[in-house]
C-alpha atoms as a PDB file:
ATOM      1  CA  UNK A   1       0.000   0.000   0.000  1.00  0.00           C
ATOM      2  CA  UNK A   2       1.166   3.604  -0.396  1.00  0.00           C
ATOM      3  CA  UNK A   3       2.624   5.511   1.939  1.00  0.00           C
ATOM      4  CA  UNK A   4      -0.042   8.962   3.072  1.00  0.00           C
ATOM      5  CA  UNK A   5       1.744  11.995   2.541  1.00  0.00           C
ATOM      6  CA  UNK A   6       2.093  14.852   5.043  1.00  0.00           C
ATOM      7  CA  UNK A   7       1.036  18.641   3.876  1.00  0.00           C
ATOM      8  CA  UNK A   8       5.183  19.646   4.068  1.00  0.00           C
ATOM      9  CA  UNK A   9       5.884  16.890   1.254  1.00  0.00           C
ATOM     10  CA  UNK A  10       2.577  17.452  -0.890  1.00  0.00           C
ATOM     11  CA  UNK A  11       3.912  21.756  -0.553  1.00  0.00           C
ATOM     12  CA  UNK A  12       7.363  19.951  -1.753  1.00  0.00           C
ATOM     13  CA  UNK A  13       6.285  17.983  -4.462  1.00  0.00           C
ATOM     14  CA  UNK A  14       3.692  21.031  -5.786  1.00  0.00           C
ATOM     15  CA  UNK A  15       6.754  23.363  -5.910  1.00  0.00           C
ATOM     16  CA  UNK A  16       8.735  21.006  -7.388  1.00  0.00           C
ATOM     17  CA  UNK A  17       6.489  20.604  -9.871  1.00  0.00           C
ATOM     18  CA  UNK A  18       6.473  16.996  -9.714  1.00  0.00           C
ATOM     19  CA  UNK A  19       4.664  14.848 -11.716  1.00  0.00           C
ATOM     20  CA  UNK A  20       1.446  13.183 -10.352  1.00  0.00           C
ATOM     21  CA  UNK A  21      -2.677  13.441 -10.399  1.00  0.00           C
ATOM     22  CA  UNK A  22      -3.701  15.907  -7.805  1.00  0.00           C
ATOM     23  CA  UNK A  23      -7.184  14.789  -6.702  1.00  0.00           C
ATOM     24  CA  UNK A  24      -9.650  16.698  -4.202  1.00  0.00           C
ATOM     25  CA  UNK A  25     -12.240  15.245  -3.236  1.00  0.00           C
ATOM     26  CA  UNK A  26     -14.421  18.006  -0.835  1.00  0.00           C
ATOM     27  CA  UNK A  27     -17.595  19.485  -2.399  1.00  0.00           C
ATOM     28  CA  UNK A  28     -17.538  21.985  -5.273  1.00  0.00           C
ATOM     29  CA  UNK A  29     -18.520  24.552  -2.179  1.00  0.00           C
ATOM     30  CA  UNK A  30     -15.629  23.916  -0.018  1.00  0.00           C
ATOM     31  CA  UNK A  31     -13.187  23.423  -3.218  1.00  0.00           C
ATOM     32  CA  UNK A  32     -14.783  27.615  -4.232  1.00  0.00           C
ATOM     33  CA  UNK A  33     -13.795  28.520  -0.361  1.00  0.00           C
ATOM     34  CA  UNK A  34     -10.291  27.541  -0.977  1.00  0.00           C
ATOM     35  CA  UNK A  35      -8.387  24.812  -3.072  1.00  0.00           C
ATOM     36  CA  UNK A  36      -4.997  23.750  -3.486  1.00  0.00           C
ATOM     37  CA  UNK A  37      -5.411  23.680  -7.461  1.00  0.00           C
ATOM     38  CA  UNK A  38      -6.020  20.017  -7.655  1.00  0.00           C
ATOM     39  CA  UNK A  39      -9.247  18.197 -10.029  1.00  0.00           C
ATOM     40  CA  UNK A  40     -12.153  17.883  -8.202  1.00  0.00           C
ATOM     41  CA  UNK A  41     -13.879  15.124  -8.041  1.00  0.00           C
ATOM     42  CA  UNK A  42     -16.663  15.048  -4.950  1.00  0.00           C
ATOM     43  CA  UNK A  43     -15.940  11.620  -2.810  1.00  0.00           C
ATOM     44  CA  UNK A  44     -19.780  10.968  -4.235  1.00  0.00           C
ATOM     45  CA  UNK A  45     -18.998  11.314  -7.479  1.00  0.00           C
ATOM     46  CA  UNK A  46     -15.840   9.811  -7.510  1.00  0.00           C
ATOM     47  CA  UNK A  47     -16.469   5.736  -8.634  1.00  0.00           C
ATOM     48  CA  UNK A  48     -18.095   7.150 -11.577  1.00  0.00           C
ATOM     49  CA  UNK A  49     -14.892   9.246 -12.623  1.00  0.00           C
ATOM     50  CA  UNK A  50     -12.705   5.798 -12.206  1.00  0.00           C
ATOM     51  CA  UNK A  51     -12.904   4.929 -15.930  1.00  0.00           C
ATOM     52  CA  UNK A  52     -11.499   8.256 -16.826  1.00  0.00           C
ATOM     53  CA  UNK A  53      -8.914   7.966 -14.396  1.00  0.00           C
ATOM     54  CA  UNK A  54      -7.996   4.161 -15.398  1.00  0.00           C
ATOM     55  CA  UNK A  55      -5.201   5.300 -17.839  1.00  0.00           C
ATOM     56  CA  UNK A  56      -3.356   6.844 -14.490  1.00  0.00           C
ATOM     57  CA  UNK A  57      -3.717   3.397 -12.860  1.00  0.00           C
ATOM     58  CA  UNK A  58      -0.130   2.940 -12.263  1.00  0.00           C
ATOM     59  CA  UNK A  59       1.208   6.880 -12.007  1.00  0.00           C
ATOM     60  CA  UNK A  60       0.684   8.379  -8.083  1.00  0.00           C
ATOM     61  CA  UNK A  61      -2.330   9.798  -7.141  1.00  0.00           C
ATOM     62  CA  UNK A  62      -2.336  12.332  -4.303  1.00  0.00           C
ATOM     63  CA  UNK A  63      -6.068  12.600  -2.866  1.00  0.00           C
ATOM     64  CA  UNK A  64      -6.615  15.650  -0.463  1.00  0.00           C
ATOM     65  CA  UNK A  65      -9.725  16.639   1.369  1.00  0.00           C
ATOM     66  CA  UNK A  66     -10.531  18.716   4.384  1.00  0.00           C
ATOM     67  CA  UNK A  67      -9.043  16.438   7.191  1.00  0.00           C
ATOM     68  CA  UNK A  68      -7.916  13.279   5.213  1.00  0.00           C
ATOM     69  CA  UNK A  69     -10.954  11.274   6.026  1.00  0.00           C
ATOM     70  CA  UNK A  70     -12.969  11.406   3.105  1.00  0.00           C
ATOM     71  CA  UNK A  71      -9.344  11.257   1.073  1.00  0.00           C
ATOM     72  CA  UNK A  72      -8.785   8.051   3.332  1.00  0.00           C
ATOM     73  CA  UNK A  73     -12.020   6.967   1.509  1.00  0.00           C
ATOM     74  CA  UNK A  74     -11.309   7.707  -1.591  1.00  0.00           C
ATOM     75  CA  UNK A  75      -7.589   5.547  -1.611  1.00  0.00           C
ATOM     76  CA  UNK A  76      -9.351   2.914  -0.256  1.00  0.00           C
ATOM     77  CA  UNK A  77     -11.680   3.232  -3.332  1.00  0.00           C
ATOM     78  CA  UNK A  78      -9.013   3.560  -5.745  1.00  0.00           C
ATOM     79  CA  UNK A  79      -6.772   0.718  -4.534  1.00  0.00           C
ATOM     80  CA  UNK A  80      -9.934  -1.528  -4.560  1.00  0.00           C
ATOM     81  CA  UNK A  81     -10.155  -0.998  -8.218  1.00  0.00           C
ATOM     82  CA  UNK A  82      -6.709  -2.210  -8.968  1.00  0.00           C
ATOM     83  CA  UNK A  83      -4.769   1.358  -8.783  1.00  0.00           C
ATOM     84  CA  UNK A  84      -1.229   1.017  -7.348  1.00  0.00           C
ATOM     85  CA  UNK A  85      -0.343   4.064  -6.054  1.00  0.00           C
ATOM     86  CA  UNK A  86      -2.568   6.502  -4.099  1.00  0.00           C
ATOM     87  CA  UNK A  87      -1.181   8.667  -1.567  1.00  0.00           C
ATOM     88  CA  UNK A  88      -3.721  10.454   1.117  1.00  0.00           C
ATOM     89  CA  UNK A  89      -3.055  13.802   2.591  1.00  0.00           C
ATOM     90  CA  UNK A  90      -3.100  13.538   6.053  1.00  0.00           C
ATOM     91  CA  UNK A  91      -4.616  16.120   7.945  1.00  0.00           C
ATOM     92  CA  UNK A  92      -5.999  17.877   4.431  1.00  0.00           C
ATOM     93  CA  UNK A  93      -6.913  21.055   3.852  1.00  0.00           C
ATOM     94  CA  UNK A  94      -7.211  21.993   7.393  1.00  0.00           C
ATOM     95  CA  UNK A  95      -3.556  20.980   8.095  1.00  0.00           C
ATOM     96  CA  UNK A  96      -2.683  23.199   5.195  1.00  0.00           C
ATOM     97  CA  UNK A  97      -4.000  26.371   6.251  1.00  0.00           C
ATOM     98  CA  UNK A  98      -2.808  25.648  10.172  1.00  0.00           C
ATOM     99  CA  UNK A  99       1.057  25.022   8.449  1.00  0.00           C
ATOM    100  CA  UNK A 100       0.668  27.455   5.168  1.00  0.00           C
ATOM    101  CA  UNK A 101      -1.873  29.848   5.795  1.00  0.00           C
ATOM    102  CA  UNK A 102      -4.341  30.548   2.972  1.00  0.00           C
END
C-alpha cells in the first residue's frame, strides 16, 4: 500500500512541480472557499470518474480533502479498483492552512 503523505511533502512535491494526479475530493462549495489547485472530483462522485482515471492506474495519485478522512475513503476506493499508487493527505486542507496559511 502507499505511503499517506504529510502537507510539508505534498507543498514539496507542488513546488517542485512533480509529476502526479492531484485529486480533491471536498464538495464543489468547499473546493470555491479555498483549493490547493487540484481536479475535483466530490468523494460521491468519484467511482463514476474511475474509468477516466484508469489510464493513471499505475502513475501516483495524491487525494486531499478537508481532514484526510474522506481522502482516506477515496484511496481505499481507488486501490480496490486495482490502482497502485494513491497517496492520502493527512490532515488535508485543514492541516494546510494551520502550516501554510491561505
Amino acid at each position: 500500500m502507499s505511503e499517506d503523505i504529510n502537507v510539508t511533502e505534498l507543498k514539496q512535491k507542488l513546488d517542485s512541480d512533480a509529476s502526479f494526479i492531484f485529486l480533491d475530493v471536498r464538495e464543489p462549495f468547499e473546493y470555491e472557499e479555498f483549493n490547493l489547485g487540484a481536479r475535483l472530483i466530490p468523494l460521491g462522485n468519484l467511482e463514476a470518474a474511475i474509468p477516466e482515471l484508469l489510464e493513471h492506474q499505475d502513475t501516483e495519485i495524491i487525494i486531499h480533502c478537508r481532514s484526510g478522512a474522506r481522502s482516506g475513503t477515496a484511496k481505499m476506493l481507488l486501490l480496490s479498483h486495482g490502482f497502485t499508487n494513491v497517496r492520502n493527505v493527512l490532515g488535508g486542507v485543514l492541516d494546510w492552512v494551520a502550516t501554510f496559511g491561505k
